[in-house]
N, C-alpha and C. Protein backbone atom coordinates (compact mmCIF):
# COMPACT_ATOMS: atom_id res chain seq x y z
N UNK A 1 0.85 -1.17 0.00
CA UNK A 1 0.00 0.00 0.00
C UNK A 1 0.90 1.24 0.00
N UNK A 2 0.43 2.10 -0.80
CA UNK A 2 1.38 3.11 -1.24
C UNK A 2 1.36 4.94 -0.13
N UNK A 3 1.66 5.58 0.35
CA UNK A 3 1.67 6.62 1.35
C UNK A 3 0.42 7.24 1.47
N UNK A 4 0.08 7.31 -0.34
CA UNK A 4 -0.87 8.21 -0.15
C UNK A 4 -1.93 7.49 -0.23
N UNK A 5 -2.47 6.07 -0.25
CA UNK A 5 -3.71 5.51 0.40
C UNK A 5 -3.47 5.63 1.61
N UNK A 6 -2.71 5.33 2.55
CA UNK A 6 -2.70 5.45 3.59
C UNK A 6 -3.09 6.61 4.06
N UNK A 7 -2.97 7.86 3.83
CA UNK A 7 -3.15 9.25 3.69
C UNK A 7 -4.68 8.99 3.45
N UNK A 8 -5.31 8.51 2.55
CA UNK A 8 -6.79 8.82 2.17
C UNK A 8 -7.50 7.97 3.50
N UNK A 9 -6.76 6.52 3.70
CA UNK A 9 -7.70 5.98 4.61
C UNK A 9 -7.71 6.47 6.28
N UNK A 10 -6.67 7.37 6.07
CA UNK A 10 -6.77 7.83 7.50
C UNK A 10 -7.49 9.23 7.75
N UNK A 11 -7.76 9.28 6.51
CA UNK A 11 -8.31 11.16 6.55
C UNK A 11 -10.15 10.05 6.39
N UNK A 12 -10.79 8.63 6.15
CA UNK A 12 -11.31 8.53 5.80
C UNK A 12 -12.21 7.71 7.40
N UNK A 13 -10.77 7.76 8.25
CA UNK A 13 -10.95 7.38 9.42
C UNK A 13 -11.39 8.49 10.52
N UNK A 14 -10.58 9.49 10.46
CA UNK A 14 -10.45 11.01 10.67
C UNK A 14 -11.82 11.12 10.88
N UNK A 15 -12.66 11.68 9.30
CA UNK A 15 -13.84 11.64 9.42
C UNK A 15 -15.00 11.34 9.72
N UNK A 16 -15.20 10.00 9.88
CA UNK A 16 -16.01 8.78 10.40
C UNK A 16 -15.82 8.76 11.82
N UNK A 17 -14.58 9.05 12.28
CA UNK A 17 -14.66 9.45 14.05
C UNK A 17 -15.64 10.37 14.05
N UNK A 18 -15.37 11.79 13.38
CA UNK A 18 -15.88 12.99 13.85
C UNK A 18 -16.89 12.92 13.53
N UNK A 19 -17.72 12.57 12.51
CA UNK A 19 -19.25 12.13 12.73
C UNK A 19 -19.67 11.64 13.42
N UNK A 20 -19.21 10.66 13.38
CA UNK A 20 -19.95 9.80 15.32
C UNK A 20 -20.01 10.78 16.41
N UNK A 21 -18.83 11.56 16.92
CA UNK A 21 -18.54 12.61 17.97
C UNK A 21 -19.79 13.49 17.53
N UNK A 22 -20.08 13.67 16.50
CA UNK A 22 -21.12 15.07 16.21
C UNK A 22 -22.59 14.69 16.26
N UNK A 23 -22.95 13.43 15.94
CA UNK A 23 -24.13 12.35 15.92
C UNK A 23 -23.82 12.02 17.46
N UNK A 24 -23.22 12.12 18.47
CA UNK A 24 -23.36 11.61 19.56
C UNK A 24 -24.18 12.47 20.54
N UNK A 25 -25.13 11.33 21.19
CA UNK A 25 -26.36 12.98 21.78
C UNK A 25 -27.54 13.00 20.77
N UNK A 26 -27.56 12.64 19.81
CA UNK A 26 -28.72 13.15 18.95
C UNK A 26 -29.39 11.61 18.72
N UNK A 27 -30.01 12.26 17.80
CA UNK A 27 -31.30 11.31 17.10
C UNK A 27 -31.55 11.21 15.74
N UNK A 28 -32.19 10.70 14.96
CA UNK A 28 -32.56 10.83 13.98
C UNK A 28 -33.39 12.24 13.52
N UNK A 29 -34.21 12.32 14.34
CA UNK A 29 -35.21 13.22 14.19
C UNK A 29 -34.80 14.56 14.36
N UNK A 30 -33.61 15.03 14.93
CA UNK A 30 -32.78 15.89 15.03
C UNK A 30 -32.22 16.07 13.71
N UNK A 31 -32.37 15.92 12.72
CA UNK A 31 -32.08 16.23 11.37
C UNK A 31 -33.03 16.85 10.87
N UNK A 32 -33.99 16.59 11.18
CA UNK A 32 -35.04 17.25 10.45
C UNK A 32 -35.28 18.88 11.43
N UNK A 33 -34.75 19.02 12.45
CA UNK A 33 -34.84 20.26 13.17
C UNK A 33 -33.35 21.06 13.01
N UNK A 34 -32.48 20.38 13.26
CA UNK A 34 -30.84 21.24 13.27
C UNK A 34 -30.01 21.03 12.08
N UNK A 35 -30.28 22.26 11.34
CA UNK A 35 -30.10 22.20 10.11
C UNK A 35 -28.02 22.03 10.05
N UNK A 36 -27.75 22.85 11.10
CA UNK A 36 -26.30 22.69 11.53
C UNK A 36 -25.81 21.25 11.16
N UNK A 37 -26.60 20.62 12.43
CA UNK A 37 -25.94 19.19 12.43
C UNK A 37 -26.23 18.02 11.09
N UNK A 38 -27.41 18.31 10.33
CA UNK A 38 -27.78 17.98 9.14
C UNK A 38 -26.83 18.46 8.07
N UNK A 39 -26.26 19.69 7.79
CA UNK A 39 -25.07 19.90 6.98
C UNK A 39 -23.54 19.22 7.19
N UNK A 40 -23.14 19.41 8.78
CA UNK A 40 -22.06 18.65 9.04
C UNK A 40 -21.86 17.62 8.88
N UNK A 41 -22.87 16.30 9.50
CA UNK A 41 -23.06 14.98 8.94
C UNK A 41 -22.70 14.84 7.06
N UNK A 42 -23.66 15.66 6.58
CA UNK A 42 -23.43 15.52 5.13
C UNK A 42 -22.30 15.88 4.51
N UNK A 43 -21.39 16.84 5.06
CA UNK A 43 -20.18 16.88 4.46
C UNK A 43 -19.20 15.96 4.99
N UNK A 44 -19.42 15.58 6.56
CA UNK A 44 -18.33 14.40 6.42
C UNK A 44 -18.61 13.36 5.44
N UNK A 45 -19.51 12.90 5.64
CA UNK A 45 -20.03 11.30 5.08
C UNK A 45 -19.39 12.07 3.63
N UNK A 46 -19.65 13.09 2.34
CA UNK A 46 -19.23 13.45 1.41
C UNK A 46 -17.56 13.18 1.62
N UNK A 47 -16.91 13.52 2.47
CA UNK A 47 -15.71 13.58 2.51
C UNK A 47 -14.66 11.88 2.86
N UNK A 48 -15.52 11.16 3.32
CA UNK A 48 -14.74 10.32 3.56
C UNK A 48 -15.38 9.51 2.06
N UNK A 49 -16.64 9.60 1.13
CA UNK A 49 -16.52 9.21 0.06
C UNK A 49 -15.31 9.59 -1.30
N UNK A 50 -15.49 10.48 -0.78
CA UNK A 50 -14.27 11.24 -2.06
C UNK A 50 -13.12 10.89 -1.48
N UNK A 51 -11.99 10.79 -0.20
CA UNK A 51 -11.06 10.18 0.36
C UNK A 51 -10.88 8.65 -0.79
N UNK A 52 -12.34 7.77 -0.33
CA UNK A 52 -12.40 6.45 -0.82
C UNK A 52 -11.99 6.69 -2.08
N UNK A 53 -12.76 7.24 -3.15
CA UNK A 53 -12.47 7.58 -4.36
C UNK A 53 -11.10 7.59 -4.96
N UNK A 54 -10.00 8.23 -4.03
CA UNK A 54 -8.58 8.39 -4.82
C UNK A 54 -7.83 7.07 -4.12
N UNK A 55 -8.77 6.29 -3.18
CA UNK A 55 -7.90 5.45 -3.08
C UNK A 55 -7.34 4.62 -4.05
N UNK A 56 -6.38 3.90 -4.53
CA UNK A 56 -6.11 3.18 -5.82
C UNK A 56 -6.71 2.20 -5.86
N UNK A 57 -6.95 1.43 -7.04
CA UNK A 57 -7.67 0.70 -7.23
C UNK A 57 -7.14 -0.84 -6.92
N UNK A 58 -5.78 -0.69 -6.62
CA UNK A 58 -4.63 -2.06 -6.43
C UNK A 58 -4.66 -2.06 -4.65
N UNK A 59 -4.88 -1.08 -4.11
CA UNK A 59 -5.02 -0.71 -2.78
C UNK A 59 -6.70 -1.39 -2.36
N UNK A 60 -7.74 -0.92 -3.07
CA UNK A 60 -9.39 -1.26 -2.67
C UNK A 60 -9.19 -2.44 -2.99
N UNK A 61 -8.34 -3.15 -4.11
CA UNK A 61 -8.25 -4.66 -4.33
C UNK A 61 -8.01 -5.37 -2.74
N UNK A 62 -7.06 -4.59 -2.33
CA UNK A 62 -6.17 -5.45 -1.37
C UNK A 62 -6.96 -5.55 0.23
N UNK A 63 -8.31 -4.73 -0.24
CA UNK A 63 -9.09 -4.50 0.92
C UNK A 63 -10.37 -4.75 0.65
N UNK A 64 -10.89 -6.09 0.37
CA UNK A 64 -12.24 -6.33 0.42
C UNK A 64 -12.82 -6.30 1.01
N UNK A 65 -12.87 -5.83 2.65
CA UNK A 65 -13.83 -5.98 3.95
C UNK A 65 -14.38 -5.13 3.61
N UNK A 66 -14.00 -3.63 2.59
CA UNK A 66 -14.91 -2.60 2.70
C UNK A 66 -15.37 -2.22 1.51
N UNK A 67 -16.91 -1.70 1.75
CA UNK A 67 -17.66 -1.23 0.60
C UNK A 67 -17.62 -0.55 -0.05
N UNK A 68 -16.40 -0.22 -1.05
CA UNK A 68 -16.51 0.65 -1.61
C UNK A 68 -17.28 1.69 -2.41
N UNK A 69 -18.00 0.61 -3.63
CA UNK A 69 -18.79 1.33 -4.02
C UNK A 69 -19.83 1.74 -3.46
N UNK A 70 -20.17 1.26 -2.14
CA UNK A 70 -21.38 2.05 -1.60
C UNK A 70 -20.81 3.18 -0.84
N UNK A 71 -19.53 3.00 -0.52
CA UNK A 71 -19.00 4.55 0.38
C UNK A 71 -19.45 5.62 -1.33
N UNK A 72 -18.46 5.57 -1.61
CA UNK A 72 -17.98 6.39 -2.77
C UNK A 72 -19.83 6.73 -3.50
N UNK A 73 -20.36 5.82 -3.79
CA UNK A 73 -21.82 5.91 -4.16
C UNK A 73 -22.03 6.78 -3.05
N UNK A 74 -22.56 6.92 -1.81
CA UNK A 74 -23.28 7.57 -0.80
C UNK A 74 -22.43 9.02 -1.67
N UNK A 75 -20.97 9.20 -1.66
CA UNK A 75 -20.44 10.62 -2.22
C UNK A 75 -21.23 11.09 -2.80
N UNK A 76 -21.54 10.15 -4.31
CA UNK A 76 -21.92 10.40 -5.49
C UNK A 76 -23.65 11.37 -5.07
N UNK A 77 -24.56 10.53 -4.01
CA UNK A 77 -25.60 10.83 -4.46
C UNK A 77 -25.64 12.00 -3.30
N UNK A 78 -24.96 12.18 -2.31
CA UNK A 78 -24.55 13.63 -1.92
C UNK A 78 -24.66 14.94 -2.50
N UNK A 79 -23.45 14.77 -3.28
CA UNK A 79 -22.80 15.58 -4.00
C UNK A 79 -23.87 16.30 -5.52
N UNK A 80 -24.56 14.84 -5.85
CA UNK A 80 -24.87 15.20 -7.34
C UNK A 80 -26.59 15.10 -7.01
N UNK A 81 -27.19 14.39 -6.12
CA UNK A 81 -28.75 14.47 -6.09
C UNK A 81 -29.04 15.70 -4.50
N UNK A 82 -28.25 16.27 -4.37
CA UNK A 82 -28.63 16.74 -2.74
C UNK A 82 -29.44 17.41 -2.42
N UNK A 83 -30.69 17.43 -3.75
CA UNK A 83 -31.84 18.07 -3.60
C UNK A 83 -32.80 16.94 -2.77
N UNK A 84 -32.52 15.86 -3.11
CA UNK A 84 -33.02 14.93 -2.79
C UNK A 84 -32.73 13.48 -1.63
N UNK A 85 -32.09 14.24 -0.61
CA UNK A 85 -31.37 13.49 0.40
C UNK A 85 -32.05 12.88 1.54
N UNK A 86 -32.32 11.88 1.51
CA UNK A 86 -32.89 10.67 2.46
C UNK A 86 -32.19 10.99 3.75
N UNK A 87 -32.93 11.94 4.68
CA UNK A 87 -32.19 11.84 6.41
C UNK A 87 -32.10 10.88 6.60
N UNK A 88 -33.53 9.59 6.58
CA UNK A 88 -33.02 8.42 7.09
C UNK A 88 -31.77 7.38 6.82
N UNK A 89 -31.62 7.95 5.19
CA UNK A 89 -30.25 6.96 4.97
C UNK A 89 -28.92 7.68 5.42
N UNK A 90 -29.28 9.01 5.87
CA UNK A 90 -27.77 9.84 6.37
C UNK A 90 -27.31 9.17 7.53
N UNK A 91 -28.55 9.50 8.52
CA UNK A 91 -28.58 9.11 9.79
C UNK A 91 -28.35 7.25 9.68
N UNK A 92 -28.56 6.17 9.45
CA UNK A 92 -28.18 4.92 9.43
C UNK A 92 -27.29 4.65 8.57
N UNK A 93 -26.92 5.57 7.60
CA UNK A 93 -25.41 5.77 7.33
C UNK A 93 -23.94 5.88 8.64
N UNK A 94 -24.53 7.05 9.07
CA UNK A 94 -23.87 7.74 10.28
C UNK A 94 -23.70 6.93 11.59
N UNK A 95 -25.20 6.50 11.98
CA UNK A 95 -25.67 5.48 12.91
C UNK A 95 -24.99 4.15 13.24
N UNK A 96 -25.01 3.25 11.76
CA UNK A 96 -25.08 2.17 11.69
C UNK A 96 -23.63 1.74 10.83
N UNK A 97 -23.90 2.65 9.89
CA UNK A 97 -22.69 2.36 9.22
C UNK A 97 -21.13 2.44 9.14
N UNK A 98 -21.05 3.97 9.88
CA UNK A 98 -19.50 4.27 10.06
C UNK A 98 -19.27 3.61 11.43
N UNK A 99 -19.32 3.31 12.45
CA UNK A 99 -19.28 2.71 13.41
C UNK A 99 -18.39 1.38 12.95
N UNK A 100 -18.88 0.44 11.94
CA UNK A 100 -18.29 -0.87 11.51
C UNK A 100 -17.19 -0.35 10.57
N UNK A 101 -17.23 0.99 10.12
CA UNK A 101 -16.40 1.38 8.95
C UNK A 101 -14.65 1.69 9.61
N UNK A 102 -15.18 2.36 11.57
CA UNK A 102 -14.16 2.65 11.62
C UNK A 102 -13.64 1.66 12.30
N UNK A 103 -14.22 0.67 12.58
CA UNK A 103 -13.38 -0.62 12.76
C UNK A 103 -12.65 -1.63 12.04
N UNK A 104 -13.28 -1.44 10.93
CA UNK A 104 -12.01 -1.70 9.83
C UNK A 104 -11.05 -1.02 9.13
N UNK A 105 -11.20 0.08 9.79
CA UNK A 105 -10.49 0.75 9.22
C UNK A 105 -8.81 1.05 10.38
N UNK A 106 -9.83 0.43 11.63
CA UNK A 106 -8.08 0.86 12.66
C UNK A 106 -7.67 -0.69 12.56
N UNK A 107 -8.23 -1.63 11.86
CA UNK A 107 -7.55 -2.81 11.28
C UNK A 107 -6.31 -2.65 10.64
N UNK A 108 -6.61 -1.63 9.64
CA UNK A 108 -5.90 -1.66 8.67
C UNK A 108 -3.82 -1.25 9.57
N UNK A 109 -3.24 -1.34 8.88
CA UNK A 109 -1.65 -1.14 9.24
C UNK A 109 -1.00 0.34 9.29
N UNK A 110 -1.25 0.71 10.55
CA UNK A 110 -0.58 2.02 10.27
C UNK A 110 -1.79 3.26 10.69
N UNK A 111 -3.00 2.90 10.82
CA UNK A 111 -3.64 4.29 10.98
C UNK A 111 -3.89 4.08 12.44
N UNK A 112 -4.25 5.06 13.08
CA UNK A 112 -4.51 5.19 14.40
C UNK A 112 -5.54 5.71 14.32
């Protein structure tokens, strides 16, 4: 694995902490009231998709535990449908999902 995956998966770890920290205390339904915490969520989760994105493709080979195309997808429909953004899939994104994400991810060699 080459410096700068390592670089993406730790900025991809980075992020996925700090969502949890920012989702911690809340609810679902708190999205639909705090528009704050509804933007922040959405730019991390955006950010650790696009991280995924430059990871190499000889690197995502070497790491099948994780979903790529659904990280990088969640980016996609962020970024390009965000008129149309499902709280509930942010929030059990956020909830459910990075939680297992960042456990494979302090698997990996080298990130803390």
């Amino acid at each position: 694995m080459n410096d700068e995956d390592l670089i993406r998966l730790q900025h991809m770890l980075d992020y996925a902490r700090e969502a949890r920290v920012f989702a911690t205390g809340h609810k679902q339904t708190d999205l639909n009231h705090d528009r704050a915490l509804m933007h922040i969520l959405i730019r991390l989760v955006e950010v650790i998709g696009e991280a995924a994105s430059k990871v190499s493709r000889e690197t995502r080979d070497q790491l099948p535990q994780f979903e790529w195309q659904d990280i990088i997808g969640m980016r996609n429909k962020l970024i390009h449908i965000y008129h149309k953004i499902n709280l509930y899939v942010l929030w059990d994104t956020v909830d459910k999902d990075l939680p297992e994400l960042i456990e494979k991810l302090e698997k990996v060699s080298g990130l803390q």
